[in-house]
Protein backbone atom coordinates (compact mmCIF):
# COMPACT_ATOMS: atom_id res chain seq x y z
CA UNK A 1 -28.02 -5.40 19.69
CA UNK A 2 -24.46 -5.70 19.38
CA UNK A 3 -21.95 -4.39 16.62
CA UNK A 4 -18.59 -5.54 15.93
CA UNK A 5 -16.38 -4.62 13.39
CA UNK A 6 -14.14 -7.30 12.08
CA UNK A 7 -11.64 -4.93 9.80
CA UNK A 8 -11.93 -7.20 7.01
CA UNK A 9 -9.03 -9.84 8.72
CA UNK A 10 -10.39 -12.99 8.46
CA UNK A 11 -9.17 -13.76 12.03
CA UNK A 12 -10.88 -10.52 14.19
CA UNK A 13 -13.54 -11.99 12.19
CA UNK A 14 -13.47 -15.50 13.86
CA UNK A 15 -12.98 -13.92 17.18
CA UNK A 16 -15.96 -11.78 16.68
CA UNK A 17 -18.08 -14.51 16.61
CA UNK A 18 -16.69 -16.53 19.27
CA UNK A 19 -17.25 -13.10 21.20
CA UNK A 20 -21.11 -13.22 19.79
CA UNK A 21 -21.81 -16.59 20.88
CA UNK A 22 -19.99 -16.40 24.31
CA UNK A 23 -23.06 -13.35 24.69
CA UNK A 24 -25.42 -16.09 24.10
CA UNK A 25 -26.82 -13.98 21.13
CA UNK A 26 -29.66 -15.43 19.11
CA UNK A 27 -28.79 -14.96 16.06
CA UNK A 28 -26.01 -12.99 14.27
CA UNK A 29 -26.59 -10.78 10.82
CA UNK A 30 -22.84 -11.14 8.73
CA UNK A 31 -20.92 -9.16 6.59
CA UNK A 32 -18.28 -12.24 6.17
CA UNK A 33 -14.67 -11.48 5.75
CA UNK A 34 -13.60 -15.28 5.04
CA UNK A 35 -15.19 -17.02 2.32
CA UNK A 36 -14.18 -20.63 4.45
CA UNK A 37 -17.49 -21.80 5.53
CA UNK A 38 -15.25 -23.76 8.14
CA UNK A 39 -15.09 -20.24 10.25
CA UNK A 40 -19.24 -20.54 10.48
CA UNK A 41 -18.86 -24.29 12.39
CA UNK A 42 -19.45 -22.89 15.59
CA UNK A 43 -22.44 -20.95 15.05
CA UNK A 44 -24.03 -24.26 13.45
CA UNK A 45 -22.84 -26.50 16.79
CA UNK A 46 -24.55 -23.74 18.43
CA UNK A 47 -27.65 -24.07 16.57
CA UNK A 48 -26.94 -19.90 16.54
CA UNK A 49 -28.94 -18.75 12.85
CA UNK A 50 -26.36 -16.75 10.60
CA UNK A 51 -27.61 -14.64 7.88
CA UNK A 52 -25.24 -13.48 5.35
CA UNK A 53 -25.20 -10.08 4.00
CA UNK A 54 -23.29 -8.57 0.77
CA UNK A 55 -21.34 -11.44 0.72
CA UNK A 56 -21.85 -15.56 -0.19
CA UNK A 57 -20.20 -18.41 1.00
CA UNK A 58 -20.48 -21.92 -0.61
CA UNK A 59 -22.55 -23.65 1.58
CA UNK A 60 -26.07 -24.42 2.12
CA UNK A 61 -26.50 -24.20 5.89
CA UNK A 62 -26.96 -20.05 5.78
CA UNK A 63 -29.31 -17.47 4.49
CA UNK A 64 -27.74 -14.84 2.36
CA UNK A 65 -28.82 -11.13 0.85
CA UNK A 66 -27.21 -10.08 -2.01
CA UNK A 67 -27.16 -8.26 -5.12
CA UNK A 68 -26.49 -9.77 -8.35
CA UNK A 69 -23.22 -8.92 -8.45
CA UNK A 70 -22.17 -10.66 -11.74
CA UNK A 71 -24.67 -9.04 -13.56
CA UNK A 72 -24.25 -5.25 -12.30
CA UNK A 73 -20.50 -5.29 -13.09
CA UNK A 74 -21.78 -6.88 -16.38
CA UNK A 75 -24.44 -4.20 -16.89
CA UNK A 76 -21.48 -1.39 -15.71
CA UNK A 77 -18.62 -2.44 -18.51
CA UNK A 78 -21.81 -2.73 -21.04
CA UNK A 79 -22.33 0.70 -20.63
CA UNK A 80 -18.69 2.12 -21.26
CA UNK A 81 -18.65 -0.07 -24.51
CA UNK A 82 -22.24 1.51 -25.21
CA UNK A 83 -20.42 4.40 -24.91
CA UNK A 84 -17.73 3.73 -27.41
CA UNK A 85 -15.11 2.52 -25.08
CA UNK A 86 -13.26 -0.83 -25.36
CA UNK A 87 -9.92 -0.36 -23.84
CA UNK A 88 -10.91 -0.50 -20.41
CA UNK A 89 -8.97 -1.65 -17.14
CA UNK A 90 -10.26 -3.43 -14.35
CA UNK A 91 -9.37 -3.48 -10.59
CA UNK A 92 -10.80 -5.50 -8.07
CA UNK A 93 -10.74 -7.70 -4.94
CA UNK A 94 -9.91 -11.31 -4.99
CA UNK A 95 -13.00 -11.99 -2.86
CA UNK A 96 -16.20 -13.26 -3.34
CA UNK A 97 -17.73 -10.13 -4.27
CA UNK A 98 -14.76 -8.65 -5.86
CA UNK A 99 -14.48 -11.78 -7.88
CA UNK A 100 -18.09 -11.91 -9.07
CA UNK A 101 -18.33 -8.71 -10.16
CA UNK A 102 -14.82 -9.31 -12.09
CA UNK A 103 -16.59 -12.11 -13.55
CA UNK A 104 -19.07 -9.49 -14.98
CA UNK A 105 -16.63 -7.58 -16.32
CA UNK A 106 -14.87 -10.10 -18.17
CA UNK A 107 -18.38 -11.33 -19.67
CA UNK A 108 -18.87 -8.04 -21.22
CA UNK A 109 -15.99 -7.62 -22.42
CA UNK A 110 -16.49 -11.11 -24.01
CA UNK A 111 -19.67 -10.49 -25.20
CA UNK A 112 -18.28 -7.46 -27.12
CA UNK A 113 -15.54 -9.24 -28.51
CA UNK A 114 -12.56 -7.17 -26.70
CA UNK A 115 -9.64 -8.87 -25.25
CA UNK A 116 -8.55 -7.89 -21.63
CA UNK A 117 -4.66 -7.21 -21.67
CA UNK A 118 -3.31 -8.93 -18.81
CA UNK A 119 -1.71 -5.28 -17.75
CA UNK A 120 -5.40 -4.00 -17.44
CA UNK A 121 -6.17 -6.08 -14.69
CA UNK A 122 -5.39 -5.19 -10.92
CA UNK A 123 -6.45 -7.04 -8.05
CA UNK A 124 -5.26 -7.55 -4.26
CA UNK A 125 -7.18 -9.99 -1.65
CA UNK A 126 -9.44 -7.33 -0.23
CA UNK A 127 -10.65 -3.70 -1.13
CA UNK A 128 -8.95 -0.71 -0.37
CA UNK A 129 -7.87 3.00 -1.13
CA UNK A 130 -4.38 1.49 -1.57
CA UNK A 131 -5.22 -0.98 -4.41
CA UNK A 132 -7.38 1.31 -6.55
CA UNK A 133 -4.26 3.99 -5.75
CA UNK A 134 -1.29 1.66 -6.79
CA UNK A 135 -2.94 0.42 -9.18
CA UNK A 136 -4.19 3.99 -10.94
CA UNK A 137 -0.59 4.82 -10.61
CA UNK A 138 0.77 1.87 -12.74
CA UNK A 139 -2.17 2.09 -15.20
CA UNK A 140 -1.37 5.87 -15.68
CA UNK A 141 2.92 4.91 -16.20
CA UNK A 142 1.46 2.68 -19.90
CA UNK A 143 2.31 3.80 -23.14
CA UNK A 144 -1.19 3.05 -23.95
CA UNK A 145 -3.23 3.99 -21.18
CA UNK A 146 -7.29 2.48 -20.90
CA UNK A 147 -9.74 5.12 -21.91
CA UNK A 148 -12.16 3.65 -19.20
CA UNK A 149 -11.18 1.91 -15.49
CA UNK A 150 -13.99 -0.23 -13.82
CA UNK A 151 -13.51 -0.07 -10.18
CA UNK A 152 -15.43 -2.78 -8.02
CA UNK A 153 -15.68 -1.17 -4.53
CA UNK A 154 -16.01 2.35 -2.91
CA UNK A 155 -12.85 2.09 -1.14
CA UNK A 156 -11.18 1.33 -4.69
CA UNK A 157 -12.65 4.40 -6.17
CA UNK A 158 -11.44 6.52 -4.02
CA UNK A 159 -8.20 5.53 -4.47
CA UNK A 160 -8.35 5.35 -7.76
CA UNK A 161 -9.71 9.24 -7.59
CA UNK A 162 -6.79 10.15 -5.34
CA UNK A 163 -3.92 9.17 -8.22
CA UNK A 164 -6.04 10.53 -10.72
CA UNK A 165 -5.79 13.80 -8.47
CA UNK A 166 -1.89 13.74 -7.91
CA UNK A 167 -1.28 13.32 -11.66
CA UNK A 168 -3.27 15.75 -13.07
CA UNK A 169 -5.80 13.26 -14.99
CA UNK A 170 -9.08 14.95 -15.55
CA UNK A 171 -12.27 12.46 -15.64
CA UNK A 172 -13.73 11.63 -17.81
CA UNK A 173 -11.73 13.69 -20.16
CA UNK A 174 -8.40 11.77 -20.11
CA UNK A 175 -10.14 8.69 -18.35
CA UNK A 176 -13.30 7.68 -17.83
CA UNK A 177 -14.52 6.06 -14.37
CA UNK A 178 -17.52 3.56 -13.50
CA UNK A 179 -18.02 2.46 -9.80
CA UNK A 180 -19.56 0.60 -7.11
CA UNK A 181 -21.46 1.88 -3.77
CA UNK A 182 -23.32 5.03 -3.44
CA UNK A 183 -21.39 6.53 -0.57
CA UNK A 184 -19.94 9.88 0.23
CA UNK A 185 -17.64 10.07 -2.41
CA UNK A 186 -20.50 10.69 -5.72
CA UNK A 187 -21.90 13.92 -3.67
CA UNK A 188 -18.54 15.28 -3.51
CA UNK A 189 -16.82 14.41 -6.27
CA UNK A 190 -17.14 16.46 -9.61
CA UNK A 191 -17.77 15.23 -12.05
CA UNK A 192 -20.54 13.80 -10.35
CA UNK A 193 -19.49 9.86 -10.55
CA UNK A 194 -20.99 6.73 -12.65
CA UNK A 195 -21.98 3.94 -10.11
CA UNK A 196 -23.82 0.71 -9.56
CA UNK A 197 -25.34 1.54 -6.39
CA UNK A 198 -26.49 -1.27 -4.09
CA UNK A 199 -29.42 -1.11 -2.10
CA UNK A 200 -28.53 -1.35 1.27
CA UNK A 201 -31.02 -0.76 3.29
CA UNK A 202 -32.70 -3.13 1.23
CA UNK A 203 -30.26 -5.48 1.85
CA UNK A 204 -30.11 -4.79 5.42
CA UNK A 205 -34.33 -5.00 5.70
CA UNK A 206 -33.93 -8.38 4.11
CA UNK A 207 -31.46 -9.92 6.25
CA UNK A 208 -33.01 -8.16 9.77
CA UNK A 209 -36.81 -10.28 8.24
CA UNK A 210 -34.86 -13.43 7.36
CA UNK A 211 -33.07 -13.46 10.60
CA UNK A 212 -36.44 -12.79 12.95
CA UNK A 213 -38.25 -15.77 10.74
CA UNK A 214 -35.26 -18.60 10.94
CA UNK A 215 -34.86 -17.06 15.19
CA UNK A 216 -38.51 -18.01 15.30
CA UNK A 217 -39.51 -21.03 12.97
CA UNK A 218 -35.93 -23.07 12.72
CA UNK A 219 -35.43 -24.95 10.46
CA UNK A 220 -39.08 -25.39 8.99
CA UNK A 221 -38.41 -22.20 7.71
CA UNK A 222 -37.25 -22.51 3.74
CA UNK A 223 -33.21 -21.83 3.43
CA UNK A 224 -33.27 -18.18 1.56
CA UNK A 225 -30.86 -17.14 -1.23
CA UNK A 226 -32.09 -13.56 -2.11
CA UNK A 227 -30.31 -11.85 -5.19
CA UNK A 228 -31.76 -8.14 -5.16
CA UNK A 229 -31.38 -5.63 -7.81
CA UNK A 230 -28.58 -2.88 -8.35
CA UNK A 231 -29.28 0.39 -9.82
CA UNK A 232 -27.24 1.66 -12.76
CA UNK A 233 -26.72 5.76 -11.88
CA UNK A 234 -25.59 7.85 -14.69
CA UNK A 235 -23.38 10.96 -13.74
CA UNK A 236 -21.03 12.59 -15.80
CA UNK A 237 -17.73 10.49 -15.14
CA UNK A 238 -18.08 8.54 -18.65
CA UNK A 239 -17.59 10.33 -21.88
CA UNK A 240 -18.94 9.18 -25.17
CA UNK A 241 -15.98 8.60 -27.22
């Protein structure tokens, strides 16, 4: 078994492929980076089987494992506005899973009849501690600050946390907080955080089973599009307002 880490650049990404089927390998579990099934070509002139983890990309020729990511972040906002809040910001990533779980949001917040200011909403192309921090900062620097923030990644959390921390912000007193990913950061953080927590090794179980079956039947072997479950965990970060 090999591991490579593409760094989420779309272009280590590509080159950790060609790298993969230069080993010869016989079939190759992804996390993908690029949503462009173009940078998959070369596995399928390979005949190498890809199964996609986390992460979808529009096309038909792969196997994927995810969670329903639409309707987690859907569930997530649902339960701040449950909770009395409807001025509540968003930040997210501007990819596939980022976007879907945006989508969510947005359909809540729909549902509930609650419009979005456009100042609410932060996103950058991928996930990191940097967006959820810059973007904290400029939520915290409005006159009318969100009583809620909806973060859609662990690395955007933190982040998020770390602002929250330099400004003196207390959660959920001042703000409340609602995340993604089961990680470190919930056992460490007090209060204990609000997530959507995927199941991973799920996921990962999945995708290993899906991969053995295509590696050993081909194509007779029905194309799977598996959608699993996410957990709604209650901690203390959201306070009933």
């Amino acid at each position: 078994m090999m591991i490579c880490d593409s760094n989420l650049d779309a272009k280590q990404e590509a080159e950790n492929i060609r790298f993969c089927l230069d080993k010869q390998v016989d079939g190759i579990l992804l996390m993908p980076v690029s949503d462009n099934p173009a940078v998959l070509a070369p596995t399928v002139r390979a005949e190498i089987p890809v199964v996609l983890l986390d992460r979808e990309i529009e096309s038909d020729a792969f196997d994927c494992v995810t969670i329903d990511n639409k309707n987690a972040a859907e569930r997530a906002t649902d339960y701040l506005i449950d909770n009395g809040h409807n001025s509540i910001a968003v930040i997210h990533s501007e990819e596939y899973t980022g976007n879907e779980r945006f989508k969510g949001f947005l359909s809540s917040m729909e549902k509930a009849g609650v419009k979005v200011p456009k100042q609410y909403i932060y996103s950058a192309h991928v996930h990191s501690t940097e967006l959820g921090y810059n973007s904290m900062k400029a939520l915290l620097k409005l006159k009318e600050r969100p009583t809620a923030v909806v973060t859609t990644n662990y690395e955007v959390s933190l982040g998020v946390i770390m602002a929250m921390n330099e400004e003196g912000i207390r959660c959920p007193e001042d703000i409340s907080l609602i995340g993604f990913d089961e990680l470190i950061l919930p056992m460490v953080m007090r209060p204990k955080l609000t997530l959507v927590a995927q199941p991973m090794e799920d996921i990962a179980t999945e995708g290993a089973r899906i991969l053995l079956k295509r590696i050993e039947e081909g194509n007779d072997f029905p194309r799977q599009r598996m959608s699993l479950y996410a957990a709604l965990k209650e901690g203390e970060s959201v306070r009933k307002i």
